[in-house]
Protein backbone atom coordinates (compact mmCIF):
# COMPACT_ATOMS: atom_id res chain seq x y z
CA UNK A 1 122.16 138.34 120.07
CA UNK A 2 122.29 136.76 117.00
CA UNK A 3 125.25 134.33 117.84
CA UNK A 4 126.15 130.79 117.86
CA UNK A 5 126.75 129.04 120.89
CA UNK A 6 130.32 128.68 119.38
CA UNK A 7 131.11 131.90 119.00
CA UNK A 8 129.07 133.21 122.11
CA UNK A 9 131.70 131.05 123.97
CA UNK A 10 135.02 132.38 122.14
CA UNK A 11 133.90 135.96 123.15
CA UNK A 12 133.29 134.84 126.45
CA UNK A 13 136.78 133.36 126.74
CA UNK A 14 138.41 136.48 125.20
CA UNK A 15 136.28 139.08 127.56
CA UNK A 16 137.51 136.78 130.69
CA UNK A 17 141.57 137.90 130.87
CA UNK A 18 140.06 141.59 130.16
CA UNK A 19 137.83 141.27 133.14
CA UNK A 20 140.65 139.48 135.35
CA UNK A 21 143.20 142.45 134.33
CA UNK A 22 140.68 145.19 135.63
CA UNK A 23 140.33 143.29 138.47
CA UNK A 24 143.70 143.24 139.46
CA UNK A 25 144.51 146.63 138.52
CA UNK A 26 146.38 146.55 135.54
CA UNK A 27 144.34 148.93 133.79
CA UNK A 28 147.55 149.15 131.24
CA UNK A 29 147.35 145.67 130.28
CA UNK A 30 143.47 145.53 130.28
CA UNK A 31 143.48 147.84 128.15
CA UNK A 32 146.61 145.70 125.91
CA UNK A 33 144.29 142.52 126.37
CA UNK A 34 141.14 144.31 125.10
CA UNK A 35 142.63 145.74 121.80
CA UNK A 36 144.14 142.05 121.31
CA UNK A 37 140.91 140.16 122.11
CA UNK A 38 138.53 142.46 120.76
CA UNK A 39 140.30 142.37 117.65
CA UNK A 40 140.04 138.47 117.92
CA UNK A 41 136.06 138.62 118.52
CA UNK A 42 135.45 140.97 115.76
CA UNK A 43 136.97 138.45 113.44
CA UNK A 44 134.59 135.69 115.08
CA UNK A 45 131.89 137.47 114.69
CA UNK A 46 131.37 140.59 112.27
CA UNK A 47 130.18 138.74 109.00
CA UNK A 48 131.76 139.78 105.56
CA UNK A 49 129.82 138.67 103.09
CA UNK A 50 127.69 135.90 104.90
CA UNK A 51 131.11 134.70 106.83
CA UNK A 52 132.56 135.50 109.75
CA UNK A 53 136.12 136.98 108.90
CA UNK A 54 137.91 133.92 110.74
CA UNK A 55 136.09 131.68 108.66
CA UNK A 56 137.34 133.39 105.57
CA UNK A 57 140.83 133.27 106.83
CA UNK A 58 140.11 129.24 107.47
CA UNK A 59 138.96 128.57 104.43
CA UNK A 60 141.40 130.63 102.20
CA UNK A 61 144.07 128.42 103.82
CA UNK A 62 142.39 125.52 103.03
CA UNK A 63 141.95 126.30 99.68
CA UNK A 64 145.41 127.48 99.06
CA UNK A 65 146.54 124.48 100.80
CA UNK A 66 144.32 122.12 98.59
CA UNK A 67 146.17 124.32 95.47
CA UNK A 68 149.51 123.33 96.72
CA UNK A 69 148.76 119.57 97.71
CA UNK A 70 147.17 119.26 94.25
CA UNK A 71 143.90 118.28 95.47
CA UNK A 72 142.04 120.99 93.54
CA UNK A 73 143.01 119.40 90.33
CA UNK A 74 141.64 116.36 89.49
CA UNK A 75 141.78 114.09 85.91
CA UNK A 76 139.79 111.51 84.86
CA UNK A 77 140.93 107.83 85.09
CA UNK A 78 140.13 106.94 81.25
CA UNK A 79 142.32 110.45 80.08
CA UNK A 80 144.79 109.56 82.28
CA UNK A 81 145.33 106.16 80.39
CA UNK A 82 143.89 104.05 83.52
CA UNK A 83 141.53 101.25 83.54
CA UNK A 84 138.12 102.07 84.87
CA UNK A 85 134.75 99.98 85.49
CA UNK A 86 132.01 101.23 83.32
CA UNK A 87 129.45 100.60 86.06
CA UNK A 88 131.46 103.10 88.71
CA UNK A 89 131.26 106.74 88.66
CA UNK A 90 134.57 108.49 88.06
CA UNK A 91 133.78 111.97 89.77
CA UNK A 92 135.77 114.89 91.18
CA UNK A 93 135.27 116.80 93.98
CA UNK A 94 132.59 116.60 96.47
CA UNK A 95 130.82 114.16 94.23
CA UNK A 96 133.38 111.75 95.28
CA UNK A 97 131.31 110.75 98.17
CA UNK A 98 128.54 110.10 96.46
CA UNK A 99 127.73 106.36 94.96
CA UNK A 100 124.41 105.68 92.17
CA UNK A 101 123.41 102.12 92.67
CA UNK A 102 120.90 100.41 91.00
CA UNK A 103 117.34 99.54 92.37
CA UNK A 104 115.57 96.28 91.67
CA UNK A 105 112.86 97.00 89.14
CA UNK A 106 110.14 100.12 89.84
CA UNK A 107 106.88 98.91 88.47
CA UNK A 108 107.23 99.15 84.43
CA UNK A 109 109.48 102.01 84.49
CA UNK A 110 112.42 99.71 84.58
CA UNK A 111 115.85 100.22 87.49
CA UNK A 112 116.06 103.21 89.26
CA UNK A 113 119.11 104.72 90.19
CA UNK A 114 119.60 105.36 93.76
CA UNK A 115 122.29 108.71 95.17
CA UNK A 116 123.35 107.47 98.40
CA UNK A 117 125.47 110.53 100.24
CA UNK A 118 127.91 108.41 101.94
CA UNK A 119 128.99 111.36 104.17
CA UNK A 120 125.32 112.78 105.25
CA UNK A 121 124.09 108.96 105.41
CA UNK A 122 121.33 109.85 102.45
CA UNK A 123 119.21 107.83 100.08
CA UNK A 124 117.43 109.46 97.39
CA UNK A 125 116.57 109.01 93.49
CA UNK A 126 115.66 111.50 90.92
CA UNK A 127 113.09 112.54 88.23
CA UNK A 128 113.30 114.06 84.86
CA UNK A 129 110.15 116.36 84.10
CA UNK A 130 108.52 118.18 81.63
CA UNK A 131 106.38 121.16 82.08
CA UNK A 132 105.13 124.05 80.40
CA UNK A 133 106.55 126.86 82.39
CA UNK A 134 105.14 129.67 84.75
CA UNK A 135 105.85 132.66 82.72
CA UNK A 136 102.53 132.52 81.12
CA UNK A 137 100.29 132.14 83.78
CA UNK A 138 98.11 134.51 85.51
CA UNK A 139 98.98 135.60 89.68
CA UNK A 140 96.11 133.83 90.63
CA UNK A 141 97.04 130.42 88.55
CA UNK A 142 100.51 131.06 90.28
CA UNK A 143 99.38 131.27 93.87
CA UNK A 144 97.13 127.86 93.08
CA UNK A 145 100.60 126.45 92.08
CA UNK A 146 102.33 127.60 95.59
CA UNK A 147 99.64 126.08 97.52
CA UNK A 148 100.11 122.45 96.17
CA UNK A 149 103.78 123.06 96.60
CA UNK A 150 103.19 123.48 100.13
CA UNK A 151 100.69 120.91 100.19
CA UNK A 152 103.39 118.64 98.70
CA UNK A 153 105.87 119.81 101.17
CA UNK A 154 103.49 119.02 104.14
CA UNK A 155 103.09 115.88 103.13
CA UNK A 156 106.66 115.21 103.33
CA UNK A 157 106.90 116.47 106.55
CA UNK A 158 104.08 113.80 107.77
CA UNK A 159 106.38 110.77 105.67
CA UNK A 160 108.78 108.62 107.55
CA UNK A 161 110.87 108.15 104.64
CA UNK A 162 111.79 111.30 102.86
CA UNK A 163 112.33 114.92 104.47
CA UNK A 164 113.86 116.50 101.48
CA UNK A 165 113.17 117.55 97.69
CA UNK A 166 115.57 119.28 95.57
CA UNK A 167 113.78 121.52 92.38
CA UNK A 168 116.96 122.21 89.40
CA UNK A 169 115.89 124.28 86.29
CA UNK A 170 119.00 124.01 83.44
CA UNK A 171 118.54 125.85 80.82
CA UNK A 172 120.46 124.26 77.54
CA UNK A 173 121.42 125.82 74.80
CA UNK A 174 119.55 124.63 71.73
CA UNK A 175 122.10 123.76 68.84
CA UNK A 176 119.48 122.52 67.14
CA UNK A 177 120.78 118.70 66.62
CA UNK A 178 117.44 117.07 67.12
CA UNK A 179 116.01 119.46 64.19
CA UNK A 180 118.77 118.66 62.14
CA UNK A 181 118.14 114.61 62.35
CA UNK A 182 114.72 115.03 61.62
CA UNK A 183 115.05 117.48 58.93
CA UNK A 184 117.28 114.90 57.58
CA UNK A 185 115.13 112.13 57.75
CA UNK A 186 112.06 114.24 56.60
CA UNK A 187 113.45 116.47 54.10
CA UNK A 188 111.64 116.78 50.69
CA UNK A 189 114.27 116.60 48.15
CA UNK A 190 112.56 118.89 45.42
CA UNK A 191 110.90 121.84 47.55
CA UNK A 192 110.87 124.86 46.03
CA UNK A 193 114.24 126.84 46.11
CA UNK A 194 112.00 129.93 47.89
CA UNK A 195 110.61 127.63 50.18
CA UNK A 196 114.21 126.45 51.57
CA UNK A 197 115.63 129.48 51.27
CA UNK A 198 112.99 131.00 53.91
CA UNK A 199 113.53 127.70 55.93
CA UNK A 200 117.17 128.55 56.15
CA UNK A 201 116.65 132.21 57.19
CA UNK A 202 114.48 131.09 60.36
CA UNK A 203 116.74 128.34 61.44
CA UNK A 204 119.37 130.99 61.22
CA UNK A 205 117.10 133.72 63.08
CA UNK A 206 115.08 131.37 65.82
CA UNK A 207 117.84 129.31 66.23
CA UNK A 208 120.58 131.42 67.60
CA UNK A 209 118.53 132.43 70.58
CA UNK A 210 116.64 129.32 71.49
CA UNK A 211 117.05 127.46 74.66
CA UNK A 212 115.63 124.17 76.14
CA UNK A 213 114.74 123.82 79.88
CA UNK A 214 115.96 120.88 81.76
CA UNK A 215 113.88 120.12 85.02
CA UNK A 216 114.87 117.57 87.80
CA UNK A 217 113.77 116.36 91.02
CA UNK A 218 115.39 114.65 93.74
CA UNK A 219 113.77 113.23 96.74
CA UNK A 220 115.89 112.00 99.57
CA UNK A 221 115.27 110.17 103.30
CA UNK A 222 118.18 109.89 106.14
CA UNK A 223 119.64 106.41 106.84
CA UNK A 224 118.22 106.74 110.75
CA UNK A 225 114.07 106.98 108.98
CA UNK A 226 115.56 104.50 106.06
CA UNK A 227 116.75 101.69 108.12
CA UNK A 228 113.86 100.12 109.97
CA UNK A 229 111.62 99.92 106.49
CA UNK A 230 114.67 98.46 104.88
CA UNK A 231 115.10 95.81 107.10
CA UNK A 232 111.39 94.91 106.89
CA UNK A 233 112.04 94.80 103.07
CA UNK A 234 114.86 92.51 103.30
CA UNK A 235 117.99 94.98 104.01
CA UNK A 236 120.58 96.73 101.36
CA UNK A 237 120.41 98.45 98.82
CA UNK A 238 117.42 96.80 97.58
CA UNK A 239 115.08 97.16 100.96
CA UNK A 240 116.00 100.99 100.65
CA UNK A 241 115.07 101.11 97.16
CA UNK A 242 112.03 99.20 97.82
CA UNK A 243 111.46 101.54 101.18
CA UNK A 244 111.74 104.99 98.70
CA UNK A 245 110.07 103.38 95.78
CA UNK A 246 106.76 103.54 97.90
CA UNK A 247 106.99 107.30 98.25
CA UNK A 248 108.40 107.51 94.82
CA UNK A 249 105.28 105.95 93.65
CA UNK A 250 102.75 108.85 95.55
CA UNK A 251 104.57 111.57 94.67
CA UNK A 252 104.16 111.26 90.66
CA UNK A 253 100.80 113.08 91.01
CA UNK A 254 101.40 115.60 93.29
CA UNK A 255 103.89 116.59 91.10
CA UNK A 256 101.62 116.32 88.08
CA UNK A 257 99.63 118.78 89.82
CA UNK A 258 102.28 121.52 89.73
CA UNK A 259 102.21 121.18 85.99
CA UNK A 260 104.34 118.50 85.35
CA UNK A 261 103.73 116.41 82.27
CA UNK A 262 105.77 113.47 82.71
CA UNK A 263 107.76 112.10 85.14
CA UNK A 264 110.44 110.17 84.74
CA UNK A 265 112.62 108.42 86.95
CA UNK A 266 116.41 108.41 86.10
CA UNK A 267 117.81 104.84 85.40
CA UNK A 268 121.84 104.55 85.45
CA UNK A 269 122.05 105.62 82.05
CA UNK A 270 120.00 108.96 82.21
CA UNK A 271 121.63 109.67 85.92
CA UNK A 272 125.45 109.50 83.89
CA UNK A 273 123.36 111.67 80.89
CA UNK A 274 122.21 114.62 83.55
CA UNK A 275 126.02 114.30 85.20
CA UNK A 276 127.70 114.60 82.36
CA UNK A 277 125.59 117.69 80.35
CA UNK A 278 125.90 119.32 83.63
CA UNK A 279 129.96 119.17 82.94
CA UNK A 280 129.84 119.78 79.80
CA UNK A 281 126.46 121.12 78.13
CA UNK A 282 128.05 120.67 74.42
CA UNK A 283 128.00 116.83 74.85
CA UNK A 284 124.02 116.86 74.91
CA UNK A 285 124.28 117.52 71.00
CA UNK A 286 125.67 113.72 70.71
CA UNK A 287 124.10 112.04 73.13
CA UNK A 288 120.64 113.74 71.51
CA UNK A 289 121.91 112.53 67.74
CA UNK A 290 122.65 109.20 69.36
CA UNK A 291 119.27 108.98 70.69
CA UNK A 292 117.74 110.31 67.93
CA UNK A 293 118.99 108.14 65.10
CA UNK A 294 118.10 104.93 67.76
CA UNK A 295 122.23 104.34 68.17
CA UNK A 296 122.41 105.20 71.80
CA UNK A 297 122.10 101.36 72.97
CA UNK A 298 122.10 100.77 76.52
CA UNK A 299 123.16 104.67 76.89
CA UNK A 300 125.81 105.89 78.49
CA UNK A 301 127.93 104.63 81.10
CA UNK A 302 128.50 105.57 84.66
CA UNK A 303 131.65 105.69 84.16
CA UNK A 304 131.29 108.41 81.47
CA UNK A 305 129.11 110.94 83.84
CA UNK A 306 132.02 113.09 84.88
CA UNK A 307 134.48 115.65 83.37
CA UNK A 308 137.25 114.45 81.43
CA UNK A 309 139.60 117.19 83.38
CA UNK A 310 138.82 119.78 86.26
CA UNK A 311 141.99 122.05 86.61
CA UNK A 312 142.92 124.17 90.02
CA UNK A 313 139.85 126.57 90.53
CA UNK A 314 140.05 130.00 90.85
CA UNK A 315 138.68 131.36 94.25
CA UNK A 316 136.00 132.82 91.75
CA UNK A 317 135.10 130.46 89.45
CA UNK A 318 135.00 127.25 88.59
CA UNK A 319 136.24 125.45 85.04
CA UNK A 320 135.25 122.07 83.72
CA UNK A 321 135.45 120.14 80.28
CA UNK A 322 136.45 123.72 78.54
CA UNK A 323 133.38 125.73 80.62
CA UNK A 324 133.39 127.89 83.37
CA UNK A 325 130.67 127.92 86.07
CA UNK A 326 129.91 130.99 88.60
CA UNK A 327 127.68 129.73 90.97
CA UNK A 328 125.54 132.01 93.74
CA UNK A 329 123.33 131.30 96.71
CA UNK A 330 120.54 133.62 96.91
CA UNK A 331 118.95 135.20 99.94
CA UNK A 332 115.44 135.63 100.03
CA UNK A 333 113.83 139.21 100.79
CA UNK A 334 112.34 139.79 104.12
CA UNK A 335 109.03 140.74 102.79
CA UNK A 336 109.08 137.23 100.70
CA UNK A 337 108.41 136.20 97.37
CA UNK A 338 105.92 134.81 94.89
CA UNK A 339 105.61 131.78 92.58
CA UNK A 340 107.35 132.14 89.70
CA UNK A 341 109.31 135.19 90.93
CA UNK A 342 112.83 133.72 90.34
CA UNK A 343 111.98 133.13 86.70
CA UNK A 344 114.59 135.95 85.70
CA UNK A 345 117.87 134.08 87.33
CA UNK A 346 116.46 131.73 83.80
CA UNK A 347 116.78 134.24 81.67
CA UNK A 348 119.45 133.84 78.80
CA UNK A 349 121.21 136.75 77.89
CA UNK A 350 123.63 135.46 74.79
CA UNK A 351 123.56 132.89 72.97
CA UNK A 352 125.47 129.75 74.35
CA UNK A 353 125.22 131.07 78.03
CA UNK A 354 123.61 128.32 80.12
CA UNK A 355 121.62 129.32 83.69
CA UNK A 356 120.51 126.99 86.02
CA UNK A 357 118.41 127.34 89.41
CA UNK A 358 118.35 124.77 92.51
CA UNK A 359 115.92 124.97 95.67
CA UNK A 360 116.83 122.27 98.16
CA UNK A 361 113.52 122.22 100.55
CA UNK A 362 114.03 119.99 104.22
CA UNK A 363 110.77 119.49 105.95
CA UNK A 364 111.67 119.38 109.60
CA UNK A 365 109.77 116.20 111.63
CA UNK A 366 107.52 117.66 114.71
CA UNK A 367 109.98 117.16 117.37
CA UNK A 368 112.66 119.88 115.43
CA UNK A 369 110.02 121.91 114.26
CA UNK A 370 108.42 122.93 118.07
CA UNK A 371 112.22 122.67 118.97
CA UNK A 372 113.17 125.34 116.82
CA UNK A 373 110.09 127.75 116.84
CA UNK A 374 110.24 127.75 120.36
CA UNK A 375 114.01 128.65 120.28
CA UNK A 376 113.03 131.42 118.11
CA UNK A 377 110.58 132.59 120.40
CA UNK A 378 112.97 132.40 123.27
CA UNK A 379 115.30 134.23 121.36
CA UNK A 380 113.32 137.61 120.45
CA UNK A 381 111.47 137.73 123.55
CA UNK A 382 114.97 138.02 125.14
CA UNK A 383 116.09 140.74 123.32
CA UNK A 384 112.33 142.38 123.78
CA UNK A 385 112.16 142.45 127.48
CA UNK A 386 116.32 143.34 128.15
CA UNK A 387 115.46 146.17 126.00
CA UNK A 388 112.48 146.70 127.63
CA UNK A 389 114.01 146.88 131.35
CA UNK A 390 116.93 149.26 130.13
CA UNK A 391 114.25 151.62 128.87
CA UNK A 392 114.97 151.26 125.27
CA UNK A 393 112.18 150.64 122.46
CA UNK A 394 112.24 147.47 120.28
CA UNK A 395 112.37 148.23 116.83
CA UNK A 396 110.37 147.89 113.64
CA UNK A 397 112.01 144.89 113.11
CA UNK A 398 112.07 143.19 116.46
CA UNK A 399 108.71 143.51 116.52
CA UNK A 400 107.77 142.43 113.24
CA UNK A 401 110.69 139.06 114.63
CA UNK A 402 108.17 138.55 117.71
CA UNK A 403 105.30 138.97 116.36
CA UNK A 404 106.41 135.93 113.77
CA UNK A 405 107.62 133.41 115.79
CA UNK A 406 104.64 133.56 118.06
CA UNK A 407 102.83 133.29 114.58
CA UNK A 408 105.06 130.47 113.75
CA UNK A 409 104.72 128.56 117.31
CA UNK A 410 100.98 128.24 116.58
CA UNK A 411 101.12 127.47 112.89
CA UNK A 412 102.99 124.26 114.34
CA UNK A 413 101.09 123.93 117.08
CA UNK A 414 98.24 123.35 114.11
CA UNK A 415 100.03 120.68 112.40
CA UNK A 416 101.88 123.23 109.94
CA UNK A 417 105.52 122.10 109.42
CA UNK A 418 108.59 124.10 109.15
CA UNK A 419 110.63 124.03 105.95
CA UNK A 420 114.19 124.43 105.96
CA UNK A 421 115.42 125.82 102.16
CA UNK A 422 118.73 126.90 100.46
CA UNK A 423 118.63 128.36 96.97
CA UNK A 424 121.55 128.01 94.73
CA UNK A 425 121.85 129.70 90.91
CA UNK A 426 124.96 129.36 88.63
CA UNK A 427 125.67 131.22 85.21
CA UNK A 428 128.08 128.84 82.77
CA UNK A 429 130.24 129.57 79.25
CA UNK A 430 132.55 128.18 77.36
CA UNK A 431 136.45 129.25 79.12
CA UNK A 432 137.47 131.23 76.31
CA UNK A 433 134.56 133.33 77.19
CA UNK A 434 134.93 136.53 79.59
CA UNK A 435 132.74 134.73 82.58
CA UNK A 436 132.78 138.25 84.54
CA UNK A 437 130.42 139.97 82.21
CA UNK A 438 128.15 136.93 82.33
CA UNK A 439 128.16 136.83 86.13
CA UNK A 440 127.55 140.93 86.35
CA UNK A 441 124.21 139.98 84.25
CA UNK A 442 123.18 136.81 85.91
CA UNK A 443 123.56 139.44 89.59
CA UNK A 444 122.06 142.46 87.51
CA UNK A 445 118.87 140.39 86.49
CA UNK A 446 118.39 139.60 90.49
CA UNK A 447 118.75 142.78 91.54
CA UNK A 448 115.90 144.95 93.29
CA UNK A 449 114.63 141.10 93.95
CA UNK A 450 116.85 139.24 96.12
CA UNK A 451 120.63 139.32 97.01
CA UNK A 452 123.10 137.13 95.42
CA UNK A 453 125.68 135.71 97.19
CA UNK A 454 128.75 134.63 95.47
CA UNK A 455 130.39 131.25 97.29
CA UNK A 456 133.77 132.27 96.44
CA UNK A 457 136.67 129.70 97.93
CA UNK A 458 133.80 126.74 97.71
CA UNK A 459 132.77 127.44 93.67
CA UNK A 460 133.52 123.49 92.98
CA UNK A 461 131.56 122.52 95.59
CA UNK A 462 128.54 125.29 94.85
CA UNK A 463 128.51 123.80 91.36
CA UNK A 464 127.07 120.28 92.54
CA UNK A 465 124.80 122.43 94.86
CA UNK A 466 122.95 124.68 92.19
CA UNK A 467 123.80 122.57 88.54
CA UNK A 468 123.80 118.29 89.37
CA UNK A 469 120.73 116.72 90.56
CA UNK A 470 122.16 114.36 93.37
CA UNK A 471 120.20 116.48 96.00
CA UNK A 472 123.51 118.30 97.87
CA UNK A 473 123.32 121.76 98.88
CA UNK A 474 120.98 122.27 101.75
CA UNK A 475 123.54 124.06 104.99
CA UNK A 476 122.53 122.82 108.14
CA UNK A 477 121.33 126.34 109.43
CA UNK A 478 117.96 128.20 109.59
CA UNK A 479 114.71 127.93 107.98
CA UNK A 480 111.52 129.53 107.62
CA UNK A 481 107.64 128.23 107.97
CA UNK A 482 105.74 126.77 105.45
């Protein structure tokens, strides 16, 4: 009915004393026990907002008692006058379980840096891309696209490396600092007065509203499928590189074929450049002058990735660096969605505001896919046939919910896989900003499409999910067929 075994157990054990008491009699305290436990089980399981109301209560004391510990606030060692190694991280949060070490060298691209998830037992790298964009293309271009996602996504599923790929969209806010250099450099000194003068009205015009997009992916593979290749490659961190570098190597083209330009494989430097503009979007002007004027040298250091300061977080928010970040999860209509249809979570409103957009995709292996389609299956034709043999009629949507798994069961049974995917968007400002009226936009542009969920209690941790590309933010719950 829609539970977990979990809670399907707690109501059990709350309907038992209620069942002993009528039993016995004592239709006084039955009726005592059943306001009590029924009270009990409603908080297990009515959702409020995608949680359970114990859950809330769980995690508001945590939270609070994270605010009174002083865990929530966190400083960086260099600000707080400490010595730090330049080649380790200094991260808050959940990031704290995460460590980027180097790979041996990736064909001419140079050393990749590896995101090993300490806690999940992960290994992954990640990409920088360019591409074009989606707005302009036509619905037939766009379904094209969709099918060599999946196609990608298949072959995933039928890798014993990797299972999942992360897509992030930033959008940056274009100051216009690599303009400025190269008007600087490039300048003719004795133009025409009317000729700079209209060159200063459309820098003024175009450049209050413009906007770069920053595109990642991450690619990642569980210890258990990592550790047999890496021991044939000679074990640690280099015989996982070398184990990931061989998918890393096939999946350059496939993503070409979505429209990607280039791809480029973050080094340590450009890993501690994407952590770090993801903190604090106003340092990208330097680091782009430095790299523009050829003064970056060996680029920024690991050590420099994170925040300078994170202070408590509000239940509703979180703040970083002098920004504030309100981050969603989105849940995806019944009646689906098309490529390209999320493109409006992108859209800026004001000038300054930065969006981003995450999809974290798993690919399940055969073995979990047929184990959870047939579950599915189970499930619906249980509900169809007790409904059935009270004389009730399924509804609309039961039907339509049997109808697809059996759908489902045979798509796998045809070598389709099943695709687990989480969707995370975030809205961020500068903190003197008001961040409500941003938020109200960023949920008024998804409206009529899909439903925005706002991960209040967990916004620090819903921040890695849907703005860093380290490949965090896939739940371990349900998932839908590819």
């Amino acid at each position: 009915m829609g539970l977990t075994p979990l809670q399907a157990l707690v109501c059990i054990a709350l309907g038992a004393p209620v069942l002993w008491a009528i039993s016995a009699g004592r239709f006084a305290d039955a009726g005592i026990l059943l306001l009590v436990c029924g009270t009990i089980a409603a908080l297990v399981v009515v959702p409020v907002r995608g949680r359970p109301a114990m859950r809330w209560l769980v995690h508001l004391v945590l939270f609070e008692v994270g605010i009174i510990t002083g865990w929530s606030r966190w400083q960086s060692k260099a600000a707080a006058g400490m010595p730090v190694d330049p080649n380790e991280p200094d991260l808050p949060g959940a990031l704290q379980r995460v460590s980027f070490p180097d790979g041996p060298q990736f064909r001419d691209v140079g050393r990749v840096c590896l995101i090993h998830d300490t806690v999940e037992g992960r290994w992954g790298a990640a990409a920088r891309l360019t591409h074009s964009g989606v707005g302009m293309l036509s619905d037939e271009q766009c379904e094209r696209l969709a099918n060599r996602l999946g196609t990608l996504l298949l072959s995933l599923g039928h890798r014993d490396v990797v299972d999942r790929l992360s897509l992030l969209v930033r959008t940056v806010p274009d100051d216009g600092t690599e303009y400025e250099v190269w008007r600087g450099d490039h300048e003719i000194r004795d133009a025409p007065a009317l000729a700079r003068q209209a060159n200063a009205e459309l820098d003024h015009i175009i450049g209050n509203v413009s906007v770069r997009h920053e595109l990642f992916v991450v690619v990642s593979g569980s210890e258990d499928k990592l550790r047999k290749p890496a021991a044939a490659a000679g074990g640690g961190v280099a015989g996982r590189a070398q184990a990931l570098y061989r998918v890393l190597d096939g999946l350059e083209d496939p993503l070409k074929a979505l429209g990607a330009r280039t791809v480029q494989w973050l080094d340590g430097p450009g890993m501690a450049e994407a952590l770090r503009t993801g903190f604090n979007p106003a340092a990208r002007a330097l680091l782009a002058a430095a790299n523009e004027r050829g003064t970056r040298g060996r680029g920024l250091e690991k050590a420099a990735a994170g925040p300078t300061a994170t202070p408590v977080p509000s239940a509703r928010s979180y703040t970083h660096d002098g920004f504030t970040t309100v981050a969603y999860t989105a849940l995806m209509p019944e009646a689906g969605t098309v490529f390209g249809s999320l493109g409006p979570l992108l859209a800026v409103r004001s000038a300054g505001e930065r969006r981003t957009l995450a999809i974290h995709y798993e690919v399940l292996d055969a073995r979990r896919a047929q184990r959870a389609v047939r579950g599915n299956r189970f499930r619906t034709n249980v509900m169809t046939d007790m409904k059935r043999r009270k004389g009730f009629n399924a509804s609309a949507m039961e039907e339509r919910d049997a109808r697809g798994a059996l759908v489902q069961e045979r798509a796998v049974a045809a070598g389709h896989s099943v695709v687990r995917f989480a969707l995370a968007a975030s809205v961020t400002v500068p903190s003197s900003w008001n961040v409500e009226d941003h938020a109200a936009r960023l949920e008024n542009d998804a409206s009529g499409r899909f439903r925005l969920l706002r991960l209040e209690l967990a916004q620090d941790s819903a921040f890695v999910a849907a703005v860093l590309p380290v490949g965090i933010g896939l739940p371990r719950q349900r998932g839908g067929l590819l």
